[in-house]
C-alpha atoms as a PDB file:
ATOM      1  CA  UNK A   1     -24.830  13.084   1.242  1.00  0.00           C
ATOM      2  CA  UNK A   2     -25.329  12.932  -2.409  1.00  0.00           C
ATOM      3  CA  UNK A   3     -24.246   9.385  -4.001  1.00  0.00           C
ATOM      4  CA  UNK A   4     -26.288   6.427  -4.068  1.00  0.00           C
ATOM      5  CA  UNK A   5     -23.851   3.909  -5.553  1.00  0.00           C
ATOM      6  CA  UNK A   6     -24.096   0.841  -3.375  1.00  0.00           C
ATOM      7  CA  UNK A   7     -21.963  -2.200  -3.319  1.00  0.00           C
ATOM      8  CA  UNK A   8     -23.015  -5.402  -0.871  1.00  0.00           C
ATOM      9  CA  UNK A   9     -25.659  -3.008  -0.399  1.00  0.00           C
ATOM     10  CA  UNK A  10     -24.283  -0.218   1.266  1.00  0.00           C
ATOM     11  CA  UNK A  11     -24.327   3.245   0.245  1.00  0.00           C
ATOM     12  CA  UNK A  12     -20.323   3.993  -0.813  1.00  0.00           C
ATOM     13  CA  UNK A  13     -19.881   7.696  -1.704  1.00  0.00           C
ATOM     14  CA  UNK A  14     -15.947   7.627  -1.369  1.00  0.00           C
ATOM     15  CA  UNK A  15     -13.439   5.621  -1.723  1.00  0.00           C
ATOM     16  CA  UNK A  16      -9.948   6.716   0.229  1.00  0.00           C
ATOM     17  CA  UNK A  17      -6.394   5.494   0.671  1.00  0.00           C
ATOM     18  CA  UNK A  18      -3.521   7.700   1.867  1.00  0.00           C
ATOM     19  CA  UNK A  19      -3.607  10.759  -0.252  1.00  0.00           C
ATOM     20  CA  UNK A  20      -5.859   9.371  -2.855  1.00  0.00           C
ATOM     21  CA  UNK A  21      -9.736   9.978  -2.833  1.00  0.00           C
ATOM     22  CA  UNK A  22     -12.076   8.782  -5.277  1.00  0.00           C
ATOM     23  CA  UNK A  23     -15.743  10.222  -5.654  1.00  0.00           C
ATOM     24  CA  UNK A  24     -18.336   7.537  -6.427  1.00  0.00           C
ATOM     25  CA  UNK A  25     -22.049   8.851  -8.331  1.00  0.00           C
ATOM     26  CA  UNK A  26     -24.356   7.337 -10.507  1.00  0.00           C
ATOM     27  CA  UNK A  27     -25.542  10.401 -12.337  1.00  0.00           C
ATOM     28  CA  UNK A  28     -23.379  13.360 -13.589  1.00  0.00           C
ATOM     29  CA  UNK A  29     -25.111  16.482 -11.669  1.00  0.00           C
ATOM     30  CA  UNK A  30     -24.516  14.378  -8.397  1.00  0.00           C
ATOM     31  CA  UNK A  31     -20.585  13.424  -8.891  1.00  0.00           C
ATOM     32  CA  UNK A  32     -20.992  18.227 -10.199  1.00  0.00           C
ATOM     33  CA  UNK A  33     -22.482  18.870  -6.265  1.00  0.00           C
ATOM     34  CA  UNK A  34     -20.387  16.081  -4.748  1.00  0.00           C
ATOM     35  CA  UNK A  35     -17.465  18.023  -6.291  1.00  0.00           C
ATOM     36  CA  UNK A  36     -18.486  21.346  -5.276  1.00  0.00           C
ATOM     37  CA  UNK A  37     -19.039  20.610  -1.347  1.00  0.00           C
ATOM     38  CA  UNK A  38     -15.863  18.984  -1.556  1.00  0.00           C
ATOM     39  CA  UNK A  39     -14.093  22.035  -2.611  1.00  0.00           C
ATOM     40  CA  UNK A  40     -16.458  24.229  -0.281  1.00  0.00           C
ATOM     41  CA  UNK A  41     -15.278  21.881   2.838  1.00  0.00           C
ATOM     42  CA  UNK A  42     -11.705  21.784   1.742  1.00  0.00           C
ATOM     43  CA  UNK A  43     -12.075  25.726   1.182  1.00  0.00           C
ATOM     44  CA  UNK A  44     -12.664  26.112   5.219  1.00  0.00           C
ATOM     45  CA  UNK A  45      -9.191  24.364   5.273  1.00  0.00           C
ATOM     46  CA  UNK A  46      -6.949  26.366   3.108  1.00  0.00           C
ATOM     47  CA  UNK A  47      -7.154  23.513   0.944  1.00  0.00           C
ATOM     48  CA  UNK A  48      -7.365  23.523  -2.935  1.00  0.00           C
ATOM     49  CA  UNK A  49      -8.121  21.149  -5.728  1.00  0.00           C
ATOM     50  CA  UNK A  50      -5.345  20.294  -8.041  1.00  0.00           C
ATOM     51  CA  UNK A  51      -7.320  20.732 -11.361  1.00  0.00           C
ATOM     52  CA  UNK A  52      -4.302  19.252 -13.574  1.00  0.00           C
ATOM     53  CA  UNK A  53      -4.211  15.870 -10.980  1.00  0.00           C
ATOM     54  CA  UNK A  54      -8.123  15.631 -10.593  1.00  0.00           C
ATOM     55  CA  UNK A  55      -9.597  13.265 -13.878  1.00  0.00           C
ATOM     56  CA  UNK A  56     -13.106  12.111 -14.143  1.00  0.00           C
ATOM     57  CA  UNK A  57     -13.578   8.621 -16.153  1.00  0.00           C
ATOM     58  CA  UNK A  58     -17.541   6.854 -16.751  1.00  0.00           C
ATOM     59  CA  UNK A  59     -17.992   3.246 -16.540  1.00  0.00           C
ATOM     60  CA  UNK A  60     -20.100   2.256 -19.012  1.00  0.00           C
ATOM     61  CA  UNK A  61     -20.857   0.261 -21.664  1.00  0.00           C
ATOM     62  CA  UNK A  62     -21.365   3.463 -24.098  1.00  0.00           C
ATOM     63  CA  UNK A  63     -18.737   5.401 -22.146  1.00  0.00           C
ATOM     64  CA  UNK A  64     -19.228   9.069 -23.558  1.00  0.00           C
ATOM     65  CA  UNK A  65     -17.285  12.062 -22.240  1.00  0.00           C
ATOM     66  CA  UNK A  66     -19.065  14.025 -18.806  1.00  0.00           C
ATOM     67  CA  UNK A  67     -18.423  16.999 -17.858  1.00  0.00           C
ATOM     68  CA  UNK A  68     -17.417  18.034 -14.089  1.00  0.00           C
ATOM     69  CA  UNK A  69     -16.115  21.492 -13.994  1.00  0.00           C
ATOM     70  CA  UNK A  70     -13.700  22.806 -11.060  1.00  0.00           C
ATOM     71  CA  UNK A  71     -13.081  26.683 -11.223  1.00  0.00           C
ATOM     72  CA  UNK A  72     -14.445  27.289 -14.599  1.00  0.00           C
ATOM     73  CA  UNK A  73     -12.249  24.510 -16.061  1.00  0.00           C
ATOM     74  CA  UNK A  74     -13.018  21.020 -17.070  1.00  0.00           C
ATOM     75  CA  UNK A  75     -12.177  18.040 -15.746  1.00  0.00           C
ATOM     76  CA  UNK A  76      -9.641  15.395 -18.286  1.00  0.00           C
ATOM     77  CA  UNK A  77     -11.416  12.600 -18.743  1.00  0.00           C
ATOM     78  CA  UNK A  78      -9.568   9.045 -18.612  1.00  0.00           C
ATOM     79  CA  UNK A  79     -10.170   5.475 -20.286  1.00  0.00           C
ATOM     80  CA  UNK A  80      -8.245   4.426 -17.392  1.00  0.00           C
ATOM     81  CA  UNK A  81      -6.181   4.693 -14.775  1.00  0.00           C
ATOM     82  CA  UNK A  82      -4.306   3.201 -12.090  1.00  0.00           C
ATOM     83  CA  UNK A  83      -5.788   2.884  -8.600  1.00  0.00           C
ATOM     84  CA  UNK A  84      -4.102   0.912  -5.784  1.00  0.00           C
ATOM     85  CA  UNK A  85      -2.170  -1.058  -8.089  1.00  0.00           C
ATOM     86  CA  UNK A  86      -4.693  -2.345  -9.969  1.00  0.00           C
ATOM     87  CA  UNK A  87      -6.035  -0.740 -13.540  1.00  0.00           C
ATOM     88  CA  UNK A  88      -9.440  -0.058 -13.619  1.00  0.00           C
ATOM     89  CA  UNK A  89     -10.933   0.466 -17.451  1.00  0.00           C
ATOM     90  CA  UNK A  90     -14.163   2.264 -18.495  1.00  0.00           C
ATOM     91  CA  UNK A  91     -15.759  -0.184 -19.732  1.00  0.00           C
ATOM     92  CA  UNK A  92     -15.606  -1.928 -16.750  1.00  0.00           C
ATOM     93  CA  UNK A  93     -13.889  -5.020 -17.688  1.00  0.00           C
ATOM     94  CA  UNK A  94     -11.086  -6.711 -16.262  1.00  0.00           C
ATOM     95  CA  UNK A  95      -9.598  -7.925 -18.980  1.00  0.00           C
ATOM     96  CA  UNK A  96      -7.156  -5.830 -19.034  1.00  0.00           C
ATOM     97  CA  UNK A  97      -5.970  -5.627 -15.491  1.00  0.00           C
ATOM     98  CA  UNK A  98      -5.481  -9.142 -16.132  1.00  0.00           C
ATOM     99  CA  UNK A  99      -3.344  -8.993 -19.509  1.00  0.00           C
ATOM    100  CA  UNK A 100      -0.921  -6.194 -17.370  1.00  0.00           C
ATOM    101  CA  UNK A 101      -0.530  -8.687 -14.750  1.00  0.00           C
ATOM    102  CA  UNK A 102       0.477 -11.768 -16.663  1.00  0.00           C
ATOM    103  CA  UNK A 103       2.771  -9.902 -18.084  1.00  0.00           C
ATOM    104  CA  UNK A 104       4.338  -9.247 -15.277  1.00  0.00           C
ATOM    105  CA  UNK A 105       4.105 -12.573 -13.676  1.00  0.00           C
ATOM    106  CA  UNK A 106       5.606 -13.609 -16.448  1.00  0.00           C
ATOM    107  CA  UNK A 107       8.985 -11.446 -16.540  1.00  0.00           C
ATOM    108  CA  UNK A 108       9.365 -12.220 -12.765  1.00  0.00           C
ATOM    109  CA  UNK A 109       9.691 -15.722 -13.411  1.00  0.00           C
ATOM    110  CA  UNK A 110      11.615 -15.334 -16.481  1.00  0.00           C
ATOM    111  CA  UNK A 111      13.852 -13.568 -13.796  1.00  0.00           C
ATOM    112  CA  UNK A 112      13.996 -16.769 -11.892  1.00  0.00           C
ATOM    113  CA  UNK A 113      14.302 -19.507 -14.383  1.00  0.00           C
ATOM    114  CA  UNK A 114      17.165 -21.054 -13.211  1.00  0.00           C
ATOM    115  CA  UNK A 115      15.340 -21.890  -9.772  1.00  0.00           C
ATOM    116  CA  UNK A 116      12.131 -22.805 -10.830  1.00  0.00           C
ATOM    117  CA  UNK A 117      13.603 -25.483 -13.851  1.00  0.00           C
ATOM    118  CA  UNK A 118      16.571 -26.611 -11.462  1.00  0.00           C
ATOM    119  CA  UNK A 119      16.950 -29.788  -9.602  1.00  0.00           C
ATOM    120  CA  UNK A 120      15.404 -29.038  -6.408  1.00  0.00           C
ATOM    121  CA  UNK A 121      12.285 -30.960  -5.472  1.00  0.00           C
ATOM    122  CA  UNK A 122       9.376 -30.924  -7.987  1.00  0.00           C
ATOM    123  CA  UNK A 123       7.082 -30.069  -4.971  1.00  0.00           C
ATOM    124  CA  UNK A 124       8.899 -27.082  -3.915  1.00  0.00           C
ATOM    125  CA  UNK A 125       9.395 -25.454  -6.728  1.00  0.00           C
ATOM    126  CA  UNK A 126       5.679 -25.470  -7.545  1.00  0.00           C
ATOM    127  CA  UNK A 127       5.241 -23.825  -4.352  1.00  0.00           C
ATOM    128  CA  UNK A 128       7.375 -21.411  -5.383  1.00  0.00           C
ATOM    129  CA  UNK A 129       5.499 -20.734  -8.343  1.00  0.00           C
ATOM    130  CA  UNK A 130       2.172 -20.558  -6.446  1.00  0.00           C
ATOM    131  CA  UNK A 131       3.783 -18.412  -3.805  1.00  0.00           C
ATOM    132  CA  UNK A 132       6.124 -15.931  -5.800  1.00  0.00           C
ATOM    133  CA  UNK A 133       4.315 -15.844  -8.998  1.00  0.00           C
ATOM    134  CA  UNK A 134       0.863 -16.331  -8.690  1.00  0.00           C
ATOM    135  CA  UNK A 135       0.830 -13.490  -6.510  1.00  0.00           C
ATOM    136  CA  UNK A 136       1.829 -11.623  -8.964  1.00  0.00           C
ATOM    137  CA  UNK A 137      -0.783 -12.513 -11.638  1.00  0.00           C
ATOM    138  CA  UNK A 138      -3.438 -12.655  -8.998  1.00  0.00           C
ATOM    139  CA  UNK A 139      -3.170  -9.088  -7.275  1.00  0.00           C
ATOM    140  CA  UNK A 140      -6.517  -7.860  -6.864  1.00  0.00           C
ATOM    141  CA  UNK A 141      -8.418 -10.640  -8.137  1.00  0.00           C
ATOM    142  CA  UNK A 142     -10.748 -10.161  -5.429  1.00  0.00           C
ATOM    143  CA  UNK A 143     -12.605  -7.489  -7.320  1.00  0.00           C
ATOM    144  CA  UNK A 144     -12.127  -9.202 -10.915  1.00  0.00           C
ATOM    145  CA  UNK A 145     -15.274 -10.344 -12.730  1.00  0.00           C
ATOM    146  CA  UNK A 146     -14.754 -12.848 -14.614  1.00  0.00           C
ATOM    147  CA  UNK A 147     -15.704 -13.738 -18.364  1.00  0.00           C
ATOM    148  CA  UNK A 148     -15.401 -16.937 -20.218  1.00  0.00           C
ATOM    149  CA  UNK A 149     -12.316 -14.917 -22.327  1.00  0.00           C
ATOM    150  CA  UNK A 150     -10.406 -14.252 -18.995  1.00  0.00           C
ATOM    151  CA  UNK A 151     -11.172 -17.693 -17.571  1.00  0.00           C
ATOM    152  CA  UNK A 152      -9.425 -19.548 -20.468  1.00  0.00           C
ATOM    153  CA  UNK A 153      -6.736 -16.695 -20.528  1.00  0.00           C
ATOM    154  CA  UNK A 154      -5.836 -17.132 -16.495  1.00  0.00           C
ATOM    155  CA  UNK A 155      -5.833 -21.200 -17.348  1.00  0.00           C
ATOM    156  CA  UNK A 156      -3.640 -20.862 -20.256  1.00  0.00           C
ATOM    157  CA  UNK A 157      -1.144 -18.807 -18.038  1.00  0.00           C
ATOM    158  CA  UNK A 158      -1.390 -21.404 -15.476  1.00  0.00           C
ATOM    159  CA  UNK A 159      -0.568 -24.449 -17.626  1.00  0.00           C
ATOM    160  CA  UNK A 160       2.531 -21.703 -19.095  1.00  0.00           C
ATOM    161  CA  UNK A 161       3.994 -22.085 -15.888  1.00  0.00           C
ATOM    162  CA  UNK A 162       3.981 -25.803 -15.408  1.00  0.00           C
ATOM    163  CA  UNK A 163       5.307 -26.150 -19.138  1.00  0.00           C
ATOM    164  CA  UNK A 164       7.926 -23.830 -17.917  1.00  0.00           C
ATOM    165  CA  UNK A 165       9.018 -25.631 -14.777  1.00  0.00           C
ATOM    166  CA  UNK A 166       9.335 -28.938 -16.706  1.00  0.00           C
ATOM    167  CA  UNK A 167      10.930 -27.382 -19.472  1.00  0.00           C
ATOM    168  CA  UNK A 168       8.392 -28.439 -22.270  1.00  0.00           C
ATOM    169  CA  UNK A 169       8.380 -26.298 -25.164  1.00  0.00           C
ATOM    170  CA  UNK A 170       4.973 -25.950 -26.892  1.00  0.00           C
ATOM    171  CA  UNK A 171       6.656 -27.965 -30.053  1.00  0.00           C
ATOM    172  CA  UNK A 172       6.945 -30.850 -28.104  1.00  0.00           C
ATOM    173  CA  UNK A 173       3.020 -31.439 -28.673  1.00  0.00           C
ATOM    174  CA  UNK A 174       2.560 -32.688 -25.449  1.00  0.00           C
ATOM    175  CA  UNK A 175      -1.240 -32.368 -24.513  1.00  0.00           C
ATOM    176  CA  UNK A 176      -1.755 -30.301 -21.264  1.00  0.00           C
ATOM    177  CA  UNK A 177      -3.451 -33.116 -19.581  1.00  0.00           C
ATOM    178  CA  UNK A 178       0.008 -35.261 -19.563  1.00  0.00           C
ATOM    179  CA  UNK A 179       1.761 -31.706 -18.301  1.00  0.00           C
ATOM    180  CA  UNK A 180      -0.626 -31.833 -15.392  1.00  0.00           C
ATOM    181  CA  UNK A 181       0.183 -35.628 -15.059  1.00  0.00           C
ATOM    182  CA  UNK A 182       3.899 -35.010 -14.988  1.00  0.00           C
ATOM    183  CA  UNK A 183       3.749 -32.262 -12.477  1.00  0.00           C
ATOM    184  CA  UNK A 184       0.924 -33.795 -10.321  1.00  0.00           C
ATOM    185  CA  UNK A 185      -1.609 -30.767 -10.463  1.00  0.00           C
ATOM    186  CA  UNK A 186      -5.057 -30.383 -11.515  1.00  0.00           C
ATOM    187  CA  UNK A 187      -6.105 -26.598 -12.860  1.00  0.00           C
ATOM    188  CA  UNK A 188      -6.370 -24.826  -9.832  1.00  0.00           C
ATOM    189  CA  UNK A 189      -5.776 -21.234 -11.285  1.00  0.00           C
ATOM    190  CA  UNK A 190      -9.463 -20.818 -11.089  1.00  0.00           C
ATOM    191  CA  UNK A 191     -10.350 -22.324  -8.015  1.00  0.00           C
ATOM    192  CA  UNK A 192      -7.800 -19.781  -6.102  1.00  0.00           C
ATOM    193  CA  UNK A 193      -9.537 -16.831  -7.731  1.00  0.00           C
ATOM    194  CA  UNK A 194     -12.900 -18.003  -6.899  1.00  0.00           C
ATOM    195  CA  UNK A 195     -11.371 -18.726  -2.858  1.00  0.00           C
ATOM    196  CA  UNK A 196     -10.463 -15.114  -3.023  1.00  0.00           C
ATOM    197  CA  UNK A 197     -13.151 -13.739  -4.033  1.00  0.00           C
ATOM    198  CA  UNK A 198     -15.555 -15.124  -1.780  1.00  0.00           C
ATOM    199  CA  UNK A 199     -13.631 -14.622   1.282  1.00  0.00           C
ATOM    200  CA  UNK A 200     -12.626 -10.953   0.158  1.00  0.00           C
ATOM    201  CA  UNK A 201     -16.840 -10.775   0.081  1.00  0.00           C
ATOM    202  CA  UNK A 202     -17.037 -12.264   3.532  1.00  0.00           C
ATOM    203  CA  UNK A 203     -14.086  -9.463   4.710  1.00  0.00           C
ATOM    204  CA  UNK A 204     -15.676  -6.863   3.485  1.00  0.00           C
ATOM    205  CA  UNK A 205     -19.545  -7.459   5.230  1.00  0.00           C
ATOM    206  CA  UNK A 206     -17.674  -8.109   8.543  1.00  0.00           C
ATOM    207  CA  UNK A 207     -16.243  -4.693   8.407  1.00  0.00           C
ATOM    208  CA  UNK A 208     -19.104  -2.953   6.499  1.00  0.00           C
ATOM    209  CA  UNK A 209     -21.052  -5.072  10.051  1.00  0.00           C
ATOM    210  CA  UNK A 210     -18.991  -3.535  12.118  1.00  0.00           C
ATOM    211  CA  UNK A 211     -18.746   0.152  10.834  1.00  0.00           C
ATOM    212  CA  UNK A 212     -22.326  -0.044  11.255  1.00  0.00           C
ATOM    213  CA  UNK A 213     -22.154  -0.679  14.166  1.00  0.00           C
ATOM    214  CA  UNK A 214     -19.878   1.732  15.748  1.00  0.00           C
ATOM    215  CA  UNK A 215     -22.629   4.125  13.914  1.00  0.00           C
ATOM    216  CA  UNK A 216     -25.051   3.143  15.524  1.00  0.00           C
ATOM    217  CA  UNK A 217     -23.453   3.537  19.091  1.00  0.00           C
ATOM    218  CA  UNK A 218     -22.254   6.888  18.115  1.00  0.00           C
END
């Protein structure tokens, strides 16, 4: 065991899903050995590292290049890349994770316009939003950490969507506070986020509790 990154205050050294497998270190010369006995272990296996697929990224505020070498050859490193869904940044901001995702929230109910502006009932459609849409912009929020920038940004996309659904255009000068009148809603974006968060915290001791656990019988 080489890492010593901890989150809730366990020790994580890897993070794994399907084929994927992310290495977790605080200090260069620990992710260099964590490499190497992975490659020694996979080694008994017949199993190689893909140099070309294997990229190395810091989180940092100062994020400067390390170097992990595999075989004599360095490792690319990445301002970012995809993981789960989800883009992850080095400098460990969410900000824009969030921009990609309102993006797409937004073309998907662009895609549905007709429905969500039509005549049905005021109350469903706004479920519809909330069900279809905001689980779009809020994928992952679990893990997001929030700053006052992305606060106002995830409000401003939520009052978008009620000026959408009532069809007023942002020439009409109509304050947001009389939007939220006319579609009987109080910001809530924020709220939701905050919900998730918390009870993706309370998810993750109960298993981290439990993992322990079956440890410790072991």
């Amino acid at each position: 065991m080489f890492g010593d990154f901890k989150i809730g205050g366990q020790i994580i050294h890897t993070v794994e899903y399907a084929d994927d497998l992310v290495l977790l270190a605080k200090e260069e010369n620990v992710l260099q050995k964590m490499i190497d006995k992975l490659i020694e272990i996979g080694g008994c296996y017949g199993k190689e590292m893909n140099v070309e697929k294997t990229k190395v990224m810091r989180i940092s505020r100062q994020p400067f290049p390390v170097k992990i070498m595999i075989d004599q050859k360095q490792l690319e490193n990445v301002e970012s890349f995809k993981y789960l869904g989800s883009k992850l940044t080095n400098d460990g901001r969410c900000t824009c994770e969030m921009k990609c995702r309102t993006a797409m929230a937004k073309a998907a109910f662009n895609k549905k316009r007709a429905l969500f502006t039509s005549t049905l009932d005021l109350e469903l459609r706004k479920k519809l939003v909330k069900c279809y849409i905001w689980s779009i912009v809020l994928y992952g929020a679990e893990t997001w950490t929030l700053w006052a920038v992305d606060q106002e940004h995830q409000e401003s996309f939520e009052m978008w969507c009620w000026r959408r659904i009532e069809k007023i255009s942002w020439t009409d000068h109509v304050r947001n506070e009389e939007v939220l009148l006319r579609v009987k809603e109080q910001r809530n974006i924020l709220h939701e986020i905050r919900k998730r968060k918390l009870t993706g915290l309370v998810t993750f001791c109960v298993q981290t509790a439990f993992y322990c656990g079956l440890l410790k019988e072991r």
